[in-house]
Protein backbone atom coordinates (compact mmCIF):
# COMPACT_ATOMS: atom_id res chain seq x y z
CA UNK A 1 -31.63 52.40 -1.01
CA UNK A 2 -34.41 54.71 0.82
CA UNK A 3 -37.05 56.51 -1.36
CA UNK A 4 -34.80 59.69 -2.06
CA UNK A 5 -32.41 57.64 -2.87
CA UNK A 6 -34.41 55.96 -5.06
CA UNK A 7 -36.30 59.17 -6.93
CA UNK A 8 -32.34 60.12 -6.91
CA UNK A 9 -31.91 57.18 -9.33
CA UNK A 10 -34.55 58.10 -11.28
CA UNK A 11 -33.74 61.77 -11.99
CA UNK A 12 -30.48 60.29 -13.43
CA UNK A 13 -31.71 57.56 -15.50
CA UNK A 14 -34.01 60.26 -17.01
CA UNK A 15 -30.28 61.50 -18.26
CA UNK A 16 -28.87 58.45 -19.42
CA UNK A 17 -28.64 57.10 -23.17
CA UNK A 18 -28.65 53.22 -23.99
CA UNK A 19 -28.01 51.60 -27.06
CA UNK A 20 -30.84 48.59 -27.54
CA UNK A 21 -29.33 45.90 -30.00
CA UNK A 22 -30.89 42.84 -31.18
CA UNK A 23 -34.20 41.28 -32.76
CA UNK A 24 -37.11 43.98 -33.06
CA UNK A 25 -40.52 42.15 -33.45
CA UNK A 26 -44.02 43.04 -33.52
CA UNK A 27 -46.33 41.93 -30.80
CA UNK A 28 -49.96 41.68 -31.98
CA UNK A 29 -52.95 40.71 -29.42
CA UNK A 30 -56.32 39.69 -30.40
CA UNK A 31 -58.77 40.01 -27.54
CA UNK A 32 -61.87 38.18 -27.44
CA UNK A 33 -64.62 36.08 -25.59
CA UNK A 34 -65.49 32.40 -25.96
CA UNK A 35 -69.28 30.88 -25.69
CA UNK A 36 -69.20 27.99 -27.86
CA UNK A 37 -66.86 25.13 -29.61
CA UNK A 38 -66.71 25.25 -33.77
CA UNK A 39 -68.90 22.67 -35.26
CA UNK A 40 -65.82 22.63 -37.92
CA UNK A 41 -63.18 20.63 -34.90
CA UNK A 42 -63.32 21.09 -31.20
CA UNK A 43 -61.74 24.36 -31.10
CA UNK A 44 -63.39 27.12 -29.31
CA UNK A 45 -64.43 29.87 -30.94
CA UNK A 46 -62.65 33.22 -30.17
CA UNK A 47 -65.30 36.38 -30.75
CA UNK A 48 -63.46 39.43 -31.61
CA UNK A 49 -63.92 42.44 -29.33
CA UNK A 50 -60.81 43.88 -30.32
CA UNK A 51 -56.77 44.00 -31.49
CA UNK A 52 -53.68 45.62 -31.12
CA UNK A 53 -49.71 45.98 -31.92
CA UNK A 54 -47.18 46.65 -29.68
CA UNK A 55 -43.43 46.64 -29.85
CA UNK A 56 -42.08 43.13 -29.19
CA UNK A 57 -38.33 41.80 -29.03
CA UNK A 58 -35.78 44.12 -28.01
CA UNK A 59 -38.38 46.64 -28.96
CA UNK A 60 -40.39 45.46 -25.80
CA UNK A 61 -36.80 46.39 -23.97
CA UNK A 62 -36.80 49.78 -25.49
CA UNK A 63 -40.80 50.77 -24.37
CA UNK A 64 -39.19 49.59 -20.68
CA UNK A 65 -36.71 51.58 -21.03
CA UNK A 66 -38.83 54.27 -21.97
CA UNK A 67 -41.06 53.92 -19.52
CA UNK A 68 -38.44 54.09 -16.84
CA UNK A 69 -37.62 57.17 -18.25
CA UNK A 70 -34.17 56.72 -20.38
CA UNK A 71 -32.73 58.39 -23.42
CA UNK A 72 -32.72 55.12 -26.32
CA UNK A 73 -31.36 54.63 -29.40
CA UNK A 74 -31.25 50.94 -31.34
CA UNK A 75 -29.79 49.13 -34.16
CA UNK A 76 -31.41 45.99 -35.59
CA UNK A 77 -32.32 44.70 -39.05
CA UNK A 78 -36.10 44.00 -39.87
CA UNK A 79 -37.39 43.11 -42.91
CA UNK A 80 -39.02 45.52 -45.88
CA UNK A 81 -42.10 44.41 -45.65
CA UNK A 82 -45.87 45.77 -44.09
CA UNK A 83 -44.94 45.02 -40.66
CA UNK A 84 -41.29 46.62 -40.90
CA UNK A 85 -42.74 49.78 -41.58
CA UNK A 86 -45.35 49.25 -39.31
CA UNK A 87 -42.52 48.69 -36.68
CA UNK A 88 -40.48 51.74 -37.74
CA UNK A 89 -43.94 53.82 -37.12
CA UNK A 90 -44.66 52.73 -33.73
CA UNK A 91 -40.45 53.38 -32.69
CA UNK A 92 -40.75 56.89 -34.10
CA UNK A 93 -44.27 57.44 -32.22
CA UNK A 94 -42.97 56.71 -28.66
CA UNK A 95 -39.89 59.66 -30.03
CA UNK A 96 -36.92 56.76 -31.10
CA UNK A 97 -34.52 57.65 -33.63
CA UNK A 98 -34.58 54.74 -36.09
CA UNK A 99 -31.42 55.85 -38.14
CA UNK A 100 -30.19 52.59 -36.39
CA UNK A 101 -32.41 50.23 -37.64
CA UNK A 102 -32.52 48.45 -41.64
CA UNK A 103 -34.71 46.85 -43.40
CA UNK A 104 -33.88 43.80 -45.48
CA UNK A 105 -36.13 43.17 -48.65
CA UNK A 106 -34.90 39.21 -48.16
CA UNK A 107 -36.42 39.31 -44.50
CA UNK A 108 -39.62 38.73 -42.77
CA UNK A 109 -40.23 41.12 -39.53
CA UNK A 110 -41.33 38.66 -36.73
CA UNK A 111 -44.59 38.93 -35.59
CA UNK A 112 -46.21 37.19 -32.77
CA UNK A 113 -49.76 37.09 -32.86
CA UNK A 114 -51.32 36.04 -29.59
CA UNK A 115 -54.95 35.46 -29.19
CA UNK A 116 -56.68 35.73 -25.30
CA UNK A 117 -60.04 35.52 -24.08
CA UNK A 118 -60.66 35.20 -20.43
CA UNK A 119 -57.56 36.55 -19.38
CA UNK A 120 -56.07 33.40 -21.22
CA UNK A 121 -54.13 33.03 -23.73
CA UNK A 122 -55.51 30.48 -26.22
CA UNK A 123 -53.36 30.26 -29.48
CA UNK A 124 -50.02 31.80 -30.26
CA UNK A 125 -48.90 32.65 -34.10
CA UNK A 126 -45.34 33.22 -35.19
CA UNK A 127 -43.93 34.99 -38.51
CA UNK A 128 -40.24 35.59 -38.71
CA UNK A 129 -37.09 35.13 -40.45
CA UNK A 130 -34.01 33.38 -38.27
CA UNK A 131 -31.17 33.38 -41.30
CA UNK A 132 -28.44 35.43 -40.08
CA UNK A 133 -27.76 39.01 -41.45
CA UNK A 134 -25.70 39.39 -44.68
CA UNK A 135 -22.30 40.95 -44.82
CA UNK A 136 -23.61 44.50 -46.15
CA UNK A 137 -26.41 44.67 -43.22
CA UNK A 138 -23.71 43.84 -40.67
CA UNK A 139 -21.52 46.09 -41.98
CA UNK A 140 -23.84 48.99 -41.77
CA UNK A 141 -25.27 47.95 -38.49
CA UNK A 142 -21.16 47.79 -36.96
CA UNK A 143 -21.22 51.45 -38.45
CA UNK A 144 -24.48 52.36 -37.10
CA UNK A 145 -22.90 51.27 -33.29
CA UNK A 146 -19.39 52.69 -33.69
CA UNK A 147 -21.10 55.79 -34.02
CA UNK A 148 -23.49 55.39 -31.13
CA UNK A 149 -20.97 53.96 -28.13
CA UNK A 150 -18.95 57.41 -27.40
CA UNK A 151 -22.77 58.52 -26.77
CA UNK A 152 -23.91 55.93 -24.34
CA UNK A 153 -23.60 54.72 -21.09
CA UNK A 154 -24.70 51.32 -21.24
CA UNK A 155 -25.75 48.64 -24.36
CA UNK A 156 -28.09 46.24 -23.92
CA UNK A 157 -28.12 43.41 -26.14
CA UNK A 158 -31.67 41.52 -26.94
CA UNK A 159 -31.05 38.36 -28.37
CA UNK A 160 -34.18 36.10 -29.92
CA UNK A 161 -31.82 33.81 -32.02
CA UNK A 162 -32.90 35.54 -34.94
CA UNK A 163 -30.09 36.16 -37.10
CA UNK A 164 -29.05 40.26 -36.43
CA UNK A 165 -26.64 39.43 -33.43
CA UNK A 166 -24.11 37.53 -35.23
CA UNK A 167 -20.84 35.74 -33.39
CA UNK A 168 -18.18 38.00 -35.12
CA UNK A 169 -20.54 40.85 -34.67
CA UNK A 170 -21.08 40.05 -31.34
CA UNK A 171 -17.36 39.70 -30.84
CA UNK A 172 -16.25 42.86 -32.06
CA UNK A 173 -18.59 45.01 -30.12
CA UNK A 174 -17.54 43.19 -27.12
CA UNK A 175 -14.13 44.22 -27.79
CA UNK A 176 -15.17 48.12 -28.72
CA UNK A 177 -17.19 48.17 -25.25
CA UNK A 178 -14.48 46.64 -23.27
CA UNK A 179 -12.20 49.01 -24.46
CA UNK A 180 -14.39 52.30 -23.77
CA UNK A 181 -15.16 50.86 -20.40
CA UNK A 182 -19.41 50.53 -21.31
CA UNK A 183 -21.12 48.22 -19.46
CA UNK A 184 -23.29 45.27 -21.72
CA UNK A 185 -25.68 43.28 -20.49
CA UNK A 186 -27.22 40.56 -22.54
CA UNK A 187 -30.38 38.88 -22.51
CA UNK A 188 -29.13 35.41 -23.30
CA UNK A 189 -30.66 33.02 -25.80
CA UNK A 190 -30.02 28.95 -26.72
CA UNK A 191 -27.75 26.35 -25.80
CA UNK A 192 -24.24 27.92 -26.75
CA UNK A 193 -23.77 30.64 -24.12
CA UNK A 194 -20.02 30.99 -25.39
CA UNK A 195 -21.18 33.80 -28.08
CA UNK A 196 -21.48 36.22 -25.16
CA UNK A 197 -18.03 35.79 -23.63
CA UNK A 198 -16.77 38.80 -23.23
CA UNK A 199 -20.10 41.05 -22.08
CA UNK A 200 -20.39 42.76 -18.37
CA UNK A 201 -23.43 40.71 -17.41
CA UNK A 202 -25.91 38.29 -18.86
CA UNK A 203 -29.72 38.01 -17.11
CA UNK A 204 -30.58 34.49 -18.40
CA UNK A 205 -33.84 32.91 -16.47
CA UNK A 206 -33.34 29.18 -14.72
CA UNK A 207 -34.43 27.08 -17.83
CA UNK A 208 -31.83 29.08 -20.05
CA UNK A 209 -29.02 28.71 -17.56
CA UNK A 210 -29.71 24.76 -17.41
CA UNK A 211 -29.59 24.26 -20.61
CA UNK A 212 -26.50 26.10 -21.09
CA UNK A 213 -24.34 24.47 -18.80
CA UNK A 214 -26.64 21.16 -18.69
CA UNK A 215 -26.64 20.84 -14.76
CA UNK A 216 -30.23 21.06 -13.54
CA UNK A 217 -30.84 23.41 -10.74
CA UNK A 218 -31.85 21.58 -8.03
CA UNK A 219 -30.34 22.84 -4.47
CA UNK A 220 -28.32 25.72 -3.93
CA UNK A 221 -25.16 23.18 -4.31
CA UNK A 222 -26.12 23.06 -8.03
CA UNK A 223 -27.35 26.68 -8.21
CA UNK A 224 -23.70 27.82 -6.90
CA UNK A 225 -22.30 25.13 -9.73
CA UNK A 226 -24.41 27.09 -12.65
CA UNK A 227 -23.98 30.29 -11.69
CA UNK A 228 -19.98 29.62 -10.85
CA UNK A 229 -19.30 28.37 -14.71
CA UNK A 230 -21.23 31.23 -16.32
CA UNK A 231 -18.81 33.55 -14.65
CA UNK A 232 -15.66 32.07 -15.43
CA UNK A 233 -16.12 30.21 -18.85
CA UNK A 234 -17.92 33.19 -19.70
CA UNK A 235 -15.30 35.93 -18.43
CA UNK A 236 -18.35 38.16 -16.90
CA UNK A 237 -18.56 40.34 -14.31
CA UNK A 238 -21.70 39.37 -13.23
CA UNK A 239 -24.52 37.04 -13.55
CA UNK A 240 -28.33 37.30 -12.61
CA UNK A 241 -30.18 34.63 -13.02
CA UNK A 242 -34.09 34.83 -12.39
CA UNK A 243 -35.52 32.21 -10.90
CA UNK A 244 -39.35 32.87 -11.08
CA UNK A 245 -41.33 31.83 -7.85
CA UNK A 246 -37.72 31.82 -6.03
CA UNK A 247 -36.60 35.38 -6.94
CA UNK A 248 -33.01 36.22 -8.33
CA UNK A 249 -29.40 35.48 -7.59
CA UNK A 250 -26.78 37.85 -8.35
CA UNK A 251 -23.22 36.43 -8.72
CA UNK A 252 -19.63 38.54 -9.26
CA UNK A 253 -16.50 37.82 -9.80
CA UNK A 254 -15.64 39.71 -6.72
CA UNK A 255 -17.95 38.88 -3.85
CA UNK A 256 -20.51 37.02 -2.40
CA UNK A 257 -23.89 35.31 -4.18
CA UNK A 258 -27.24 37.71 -3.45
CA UNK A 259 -30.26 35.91 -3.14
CA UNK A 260 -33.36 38.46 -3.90
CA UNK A 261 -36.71 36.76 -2.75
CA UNK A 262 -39.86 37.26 -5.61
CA UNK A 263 -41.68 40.86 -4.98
CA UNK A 264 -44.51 39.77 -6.96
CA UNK A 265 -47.88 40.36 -4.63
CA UNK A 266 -49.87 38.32 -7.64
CA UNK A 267 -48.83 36.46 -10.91
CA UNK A 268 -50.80 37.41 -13.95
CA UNK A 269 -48.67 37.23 -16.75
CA UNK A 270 -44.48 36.66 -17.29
CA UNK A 271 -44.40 37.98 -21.04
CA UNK A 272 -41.87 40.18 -20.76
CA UNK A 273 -40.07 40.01 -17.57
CA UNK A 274 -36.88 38.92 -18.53
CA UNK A 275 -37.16 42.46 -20.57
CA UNK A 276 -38.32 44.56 -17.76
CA UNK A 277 -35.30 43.08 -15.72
CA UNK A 278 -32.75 43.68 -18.23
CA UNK A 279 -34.20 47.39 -18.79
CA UNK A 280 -33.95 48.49 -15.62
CA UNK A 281 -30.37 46.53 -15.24
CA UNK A 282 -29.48 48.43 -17.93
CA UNK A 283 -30.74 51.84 -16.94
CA UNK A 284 -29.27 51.96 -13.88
CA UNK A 285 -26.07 50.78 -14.44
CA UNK A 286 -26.01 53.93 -17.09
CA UNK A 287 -27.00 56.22 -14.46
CA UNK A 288 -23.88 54.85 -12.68
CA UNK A 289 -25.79 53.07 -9.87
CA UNK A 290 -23.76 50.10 -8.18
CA UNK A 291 -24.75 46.63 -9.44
CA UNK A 292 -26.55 45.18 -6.34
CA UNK A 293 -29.12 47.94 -5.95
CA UNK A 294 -29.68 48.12 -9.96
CA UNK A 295 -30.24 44.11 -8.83
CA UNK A 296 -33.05 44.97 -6.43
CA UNK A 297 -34.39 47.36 -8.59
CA UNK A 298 -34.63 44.96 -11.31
CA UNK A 299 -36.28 42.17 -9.15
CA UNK A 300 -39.11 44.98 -7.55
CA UNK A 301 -39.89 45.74 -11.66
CA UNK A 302 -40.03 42.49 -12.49
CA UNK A 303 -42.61 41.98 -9.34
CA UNK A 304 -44.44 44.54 -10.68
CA UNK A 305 -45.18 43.37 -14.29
CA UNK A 306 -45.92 39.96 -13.86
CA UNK A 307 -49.12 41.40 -12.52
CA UNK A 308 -50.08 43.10 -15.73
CA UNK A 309 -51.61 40.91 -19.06
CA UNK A 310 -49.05 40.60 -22.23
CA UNK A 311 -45.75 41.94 -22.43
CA UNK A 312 -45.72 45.11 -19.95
CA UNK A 313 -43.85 48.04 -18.93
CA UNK A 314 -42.90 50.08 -15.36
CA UNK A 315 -42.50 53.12 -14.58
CA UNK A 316 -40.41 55.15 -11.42
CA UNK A 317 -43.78 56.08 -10.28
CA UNK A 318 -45.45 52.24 -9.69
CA UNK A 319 -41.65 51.13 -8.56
CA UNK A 320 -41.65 54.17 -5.76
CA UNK A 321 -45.21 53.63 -5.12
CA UNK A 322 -44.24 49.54 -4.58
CA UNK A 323 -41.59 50.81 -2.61
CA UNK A 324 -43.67 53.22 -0.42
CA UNK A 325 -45.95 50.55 0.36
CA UNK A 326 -43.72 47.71 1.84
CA UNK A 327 -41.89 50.09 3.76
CA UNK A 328 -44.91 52.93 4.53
CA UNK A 329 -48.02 51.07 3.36
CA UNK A 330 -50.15 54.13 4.29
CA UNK A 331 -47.87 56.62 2.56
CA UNK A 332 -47.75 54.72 -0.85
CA UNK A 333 -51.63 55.01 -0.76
CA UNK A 334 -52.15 58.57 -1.37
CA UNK A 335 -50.74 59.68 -4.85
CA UNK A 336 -51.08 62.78 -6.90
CA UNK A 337 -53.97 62.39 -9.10
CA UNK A 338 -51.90 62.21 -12.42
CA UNK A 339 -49.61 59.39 -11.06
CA UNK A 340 -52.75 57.53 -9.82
CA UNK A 341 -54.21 57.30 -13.21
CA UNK A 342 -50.87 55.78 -14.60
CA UNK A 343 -50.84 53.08 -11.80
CA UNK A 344 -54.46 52.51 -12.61
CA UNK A 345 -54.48 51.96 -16.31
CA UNK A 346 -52.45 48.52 -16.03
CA UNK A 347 -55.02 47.58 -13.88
CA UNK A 348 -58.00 48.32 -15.67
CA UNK A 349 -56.83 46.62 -19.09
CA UNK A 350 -55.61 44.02 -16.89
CA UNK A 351 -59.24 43.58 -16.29
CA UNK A 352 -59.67 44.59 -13.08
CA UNK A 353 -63.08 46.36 -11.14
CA UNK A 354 -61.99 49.79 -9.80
CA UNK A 355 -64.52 50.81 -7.60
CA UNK A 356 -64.57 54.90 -6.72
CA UNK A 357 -66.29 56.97 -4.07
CA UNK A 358 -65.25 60.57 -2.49
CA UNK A 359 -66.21 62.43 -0.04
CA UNK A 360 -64.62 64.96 3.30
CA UNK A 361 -64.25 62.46 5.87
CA UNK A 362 -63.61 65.03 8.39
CA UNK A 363 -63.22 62.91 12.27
CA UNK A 364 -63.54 59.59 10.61
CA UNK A 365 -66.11 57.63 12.55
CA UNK A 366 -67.58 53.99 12.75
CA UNK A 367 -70.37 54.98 10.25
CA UNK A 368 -67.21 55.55 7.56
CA UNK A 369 -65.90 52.54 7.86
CA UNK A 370 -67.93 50.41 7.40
CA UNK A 371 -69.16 52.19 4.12
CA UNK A 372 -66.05 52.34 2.82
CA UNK A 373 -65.50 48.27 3.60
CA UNK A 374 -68.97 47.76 2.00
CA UNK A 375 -67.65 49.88 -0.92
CA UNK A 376 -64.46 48.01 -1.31
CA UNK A 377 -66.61 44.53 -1.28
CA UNK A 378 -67.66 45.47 -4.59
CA UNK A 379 -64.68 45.21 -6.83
CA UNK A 380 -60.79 44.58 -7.10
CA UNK A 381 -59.85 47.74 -5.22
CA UNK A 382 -61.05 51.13 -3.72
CA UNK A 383 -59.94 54.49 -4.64
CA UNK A 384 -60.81 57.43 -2.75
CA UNK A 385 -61.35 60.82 -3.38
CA UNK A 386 -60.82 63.15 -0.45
CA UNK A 387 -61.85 66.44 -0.71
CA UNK A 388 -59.00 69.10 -0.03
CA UNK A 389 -59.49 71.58 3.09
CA UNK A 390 -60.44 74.66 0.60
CA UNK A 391 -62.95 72.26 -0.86
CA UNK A 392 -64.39 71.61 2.17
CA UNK A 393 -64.58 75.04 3.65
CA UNK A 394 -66.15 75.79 -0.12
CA UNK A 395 -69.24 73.60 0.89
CA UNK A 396 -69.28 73.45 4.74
CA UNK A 397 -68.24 76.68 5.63
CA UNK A 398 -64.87 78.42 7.25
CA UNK A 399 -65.37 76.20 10.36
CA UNK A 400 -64.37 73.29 8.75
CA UNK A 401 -62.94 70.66 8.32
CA UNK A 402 -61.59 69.85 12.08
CA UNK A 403 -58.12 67.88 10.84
CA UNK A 404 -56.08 69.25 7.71
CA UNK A 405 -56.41 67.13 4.47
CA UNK A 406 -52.82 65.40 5.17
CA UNK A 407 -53.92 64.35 8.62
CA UNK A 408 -57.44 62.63 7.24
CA UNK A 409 -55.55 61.46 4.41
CA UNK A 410 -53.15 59.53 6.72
CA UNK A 411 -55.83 58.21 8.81
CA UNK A 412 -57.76 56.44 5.83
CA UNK A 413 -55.03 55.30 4.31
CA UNK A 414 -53.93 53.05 7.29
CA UNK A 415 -57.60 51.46 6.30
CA UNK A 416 -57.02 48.15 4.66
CA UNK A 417 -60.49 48.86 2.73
CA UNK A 418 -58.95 51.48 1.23
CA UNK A 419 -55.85 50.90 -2.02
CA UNK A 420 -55.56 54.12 -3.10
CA UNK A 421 -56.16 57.49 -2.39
CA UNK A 422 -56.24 60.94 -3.95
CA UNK A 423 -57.00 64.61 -2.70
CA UNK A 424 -59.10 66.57 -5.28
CA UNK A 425 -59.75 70.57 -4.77
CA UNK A 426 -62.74 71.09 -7.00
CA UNK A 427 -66.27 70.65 -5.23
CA UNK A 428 -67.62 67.66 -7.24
CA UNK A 429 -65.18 64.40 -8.12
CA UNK A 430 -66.10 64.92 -12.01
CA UNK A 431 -63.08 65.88 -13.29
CA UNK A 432 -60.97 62.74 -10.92
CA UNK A 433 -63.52 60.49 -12.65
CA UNK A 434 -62.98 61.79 -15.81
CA UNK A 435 -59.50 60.72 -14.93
CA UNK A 436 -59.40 57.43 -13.63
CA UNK A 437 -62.76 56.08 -14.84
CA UNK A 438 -63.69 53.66 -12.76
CA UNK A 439 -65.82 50.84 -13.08
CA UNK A 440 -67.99 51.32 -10.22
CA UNK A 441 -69.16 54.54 -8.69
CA UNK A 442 -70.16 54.29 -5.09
CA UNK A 443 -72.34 56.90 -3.06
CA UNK A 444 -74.27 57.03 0.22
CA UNK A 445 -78.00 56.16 0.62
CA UNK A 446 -78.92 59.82 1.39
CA UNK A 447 -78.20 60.25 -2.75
CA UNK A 448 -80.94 59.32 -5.60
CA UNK A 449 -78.91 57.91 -8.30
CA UNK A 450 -79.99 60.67 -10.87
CA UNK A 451 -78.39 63.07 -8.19
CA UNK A 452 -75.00 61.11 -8.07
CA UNK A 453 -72.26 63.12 -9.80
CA UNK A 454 -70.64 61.76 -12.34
CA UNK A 455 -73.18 58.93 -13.04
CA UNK A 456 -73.91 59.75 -16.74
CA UNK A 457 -69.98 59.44 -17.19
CA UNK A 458 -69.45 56.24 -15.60
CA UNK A 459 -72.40 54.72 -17.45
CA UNK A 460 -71.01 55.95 -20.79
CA UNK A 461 -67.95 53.29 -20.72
CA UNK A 462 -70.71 50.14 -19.59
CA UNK A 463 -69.54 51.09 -15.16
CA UNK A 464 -72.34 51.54 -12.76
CA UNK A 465 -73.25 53.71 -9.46
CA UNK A 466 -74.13 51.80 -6.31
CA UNK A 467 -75.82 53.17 -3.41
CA UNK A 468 -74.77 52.27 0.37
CA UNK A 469 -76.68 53.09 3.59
CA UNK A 470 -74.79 55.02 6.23
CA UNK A 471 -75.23 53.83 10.19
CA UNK A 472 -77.87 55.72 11.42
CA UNK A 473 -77.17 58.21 13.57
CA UNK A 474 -72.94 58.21 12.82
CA UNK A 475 -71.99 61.74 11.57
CA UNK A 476 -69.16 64.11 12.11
CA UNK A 477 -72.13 66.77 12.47
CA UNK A 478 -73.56 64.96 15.53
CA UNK A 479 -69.87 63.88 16.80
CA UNK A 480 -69.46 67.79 16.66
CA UNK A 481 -72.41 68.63 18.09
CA UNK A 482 -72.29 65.92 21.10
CA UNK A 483 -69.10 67.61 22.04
CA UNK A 484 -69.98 71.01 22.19
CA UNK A 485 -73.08 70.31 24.16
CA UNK A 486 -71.38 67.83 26.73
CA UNK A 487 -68.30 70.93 27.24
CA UNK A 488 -71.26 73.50 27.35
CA UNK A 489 -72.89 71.32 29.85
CA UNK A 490 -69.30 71.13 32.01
CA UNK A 491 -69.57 75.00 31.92
């Protein structure tokens, strides 16, 4: 699958509807710093810098599938308490229907508070009911589906253990799907995989699969052996089973194992991957895409979000961008300015130092390059501004610049100093920094700080500006200049 392809597969997911079933939870973070140990017991003492909800569960399935761009509805049963309603509120803020999902006075929503300092996480909480639903909230939640499955193109099925996907509900919906031909793909939970007999495809990780067939996973003699039951005690179509470090294998009823190596470039967090890989799984197979490449797709997400703190999301634009830059690194560097800024935030909660400069660059010389490496030595990664040929003629008159914006941009991006790039048509960076606000703001020597656009801005949100010396005597002014006097000369 090429790029087009790819934004191909995108425009259709944007089209598709899945149906998310299974256990909705809250996800609640408390973000902090550590400095000393309690005189009370030798625990360390988490400072509170701040807090937040997100949805957790299947609901974490349903943001991914939001962020990828697909139509969702979902049926569950939560409980009628604060943090029921406080679910239902953030579902209908991200535009989900919730007509699907109950709440149970006799249940407890699950919550899962996790507390982090230092990019750590220190202490997990958990809240939750695991009875399983009663008659009447299966009943209306079977209603709820029947009326859903003529609409959809896929179902996913999110399963925590904790009581809404019963057997006999899970064994008449297999049936229903079967019959109307909709693909169901399960994210698999506990020892007793034979629940889900009768799905398309289950995504269980290599500690789940073990345990449900009890043969460790040693070689790929024993992988072969796992994956080969699942299949046919199971009646599946498919299997993927992640693997972690060692990627994913895809196995069909049909053809050959896949082996798909890891895509993740860094390893910050797995919250949540199993859910980004069943998402986009899901999604694709809805927009009618054939299994393998919704099986690449799936692993590049999952490479993605392992990079970002807590349970994440992706979206088309960071899987087209990953995309672009193993096969084109220089072309997935230079992004439209709104795109950037969604690649960026991950990053920045994520914790990391964005550093920022701009400027025309017009016949990049040795003096640039070795600002711009001095300029990336100061964070996590560079972004650059490049000011657009109008721009440029704006402030250095209809002479220049030499080479088009696309040409320049081309050139820096093939810098390894350089991660990202954007081209900006107004004559100061304010409103890109405005933007993307970066931690640090970088400018030449030839600038006083007060002078440095933007610098009030950046110092607002606690970043900085940094001043670095250009080579003496490097310019495109004097490469210009040394030209036309050495032609003149020839004359």
């Amino acid at each position: 699958m090429n790029r087009a392809q790819m934004e191909k597969t995108f425009s259709a997911i944007s089209k598709a509807r899945v149906l998310v079933i299974g256990d909705l939870m809250l996800d609640k973070y408390v973000w902090g710093k550590t400095r000393r140990i309690s005189p009370e017991a030798p625990v360390q003492v988490v400072e509170v810098e701040r807090e937040e909800v997100r949805l957790g569960g299947a609901g974490n399935v349903v943001n991914n599938l939001l962020s990828l761009g697909c139509q969702v509805s979902v049926a569950s049963v939560v409980g009628g308490d604060e943090d029921g309603q406080k679910l239902l509120t953030l579902l209908m803020g991200r535009g989900v229907e919730v007509d699907g999902v109950s709440q149970s006075p006799q249940r407890t929503t699950s919550r899962k508070t996790r507390v982090l300092a230092s990019h750590q996480q220190m202490l997990r909480i958990d809240r939750e009911s695991t009875s399983p639903i009663d008659d009447q909230e299966q009943s209306t939640l079977v209603a709820y589906i029947n009326q859903q499955l003529p609409q959809v193109q896929a179902v996913i099925l999110s399963d925590y253990l904790k009581g809404v996907l019963t057997p006999e509900l899970l064994q008449q919906f297999f049936s229903a799907c079967r019959k109307q031909k909709t693909p169901v793909i399960v994210d698999p939970k506990g020892a007793d995989f034979s629940r889900y007999r009768g799905a398309t495809l289950l995504t269980p990780n290599r500690q789940e699969a073990e345990v449900a067939t009890g043969i460790s996973i040693q070689d790929q003699a024993s992988l072969l052996q796992v994956g080969s039951r699942l299949l046919g005690e199971l009646d599946l179509e498919a299997l993927v089973l992640t693997r972690s470090e060692e990627g994913m294998s895809l196995f069909t009823a049909d053809g050959p194992v896949r082996h798909l190596p890891t895509e993740a470039r860094e390893v910050f967090d797995v919250s949540g991957a199993g859910d980004t890989v069943v998402a986009m799984i899901g999604a694709a197979l809805a927009a009618r895409v054939e299994l393998a490449e919704a099986a690449k797709l799936a692993n590049m997400a999952a490479g993605i979000v392992v990079g970002k703190l807590g349970t994440s999301t992706v979206t088309p634009a960071e899987i087209l961008n990953e995309y672009s830059r193993r096969f084109n690194p220089s072309e997935g560097k230079i992004l439209p300015r709104k795109e950037l800024a969604l690649l960026l935030e991950p990053l920045r909660r994520a914790g990391k130092n964005m550093v920022f400069t701009n400027g025309c660059f017009d016949l990049l010389h040795a003096g640039h390059v070795k600002y711009l490496q001095q300029a990336r030595g100061l964070g996590d990664l560079l972004v650059l501004g490049l000011n657009s040929d109008s721009s440029i003629r704006r402030l250095k008159g209809e002479k220049r610049p030499l080479l088009e914006e696309s040409e320049r941009a081309q050139i820096l991006a093939a810098l390894d100093c350089i991660d990202y790039l954007t081209i900006f048509d107004e004559d100061t960076p304010l409103e890109l920094l405005q933007l993307l606000q970066p931690k640090i703001l970088v400018k030449g020597g030839d600038y006083r700080p007060e002078d440095v656009v933007g610098k009030e801005l950046v110092e607002s949100y606690g970043g900085r500006v940094e001043l670095i010396q250009f080579v003496d005597g490097k310019s495109t002014t004097n490469i210009i200049e040394k030209v036309l006097s050495r032609y003149r000369d020839d004359s």
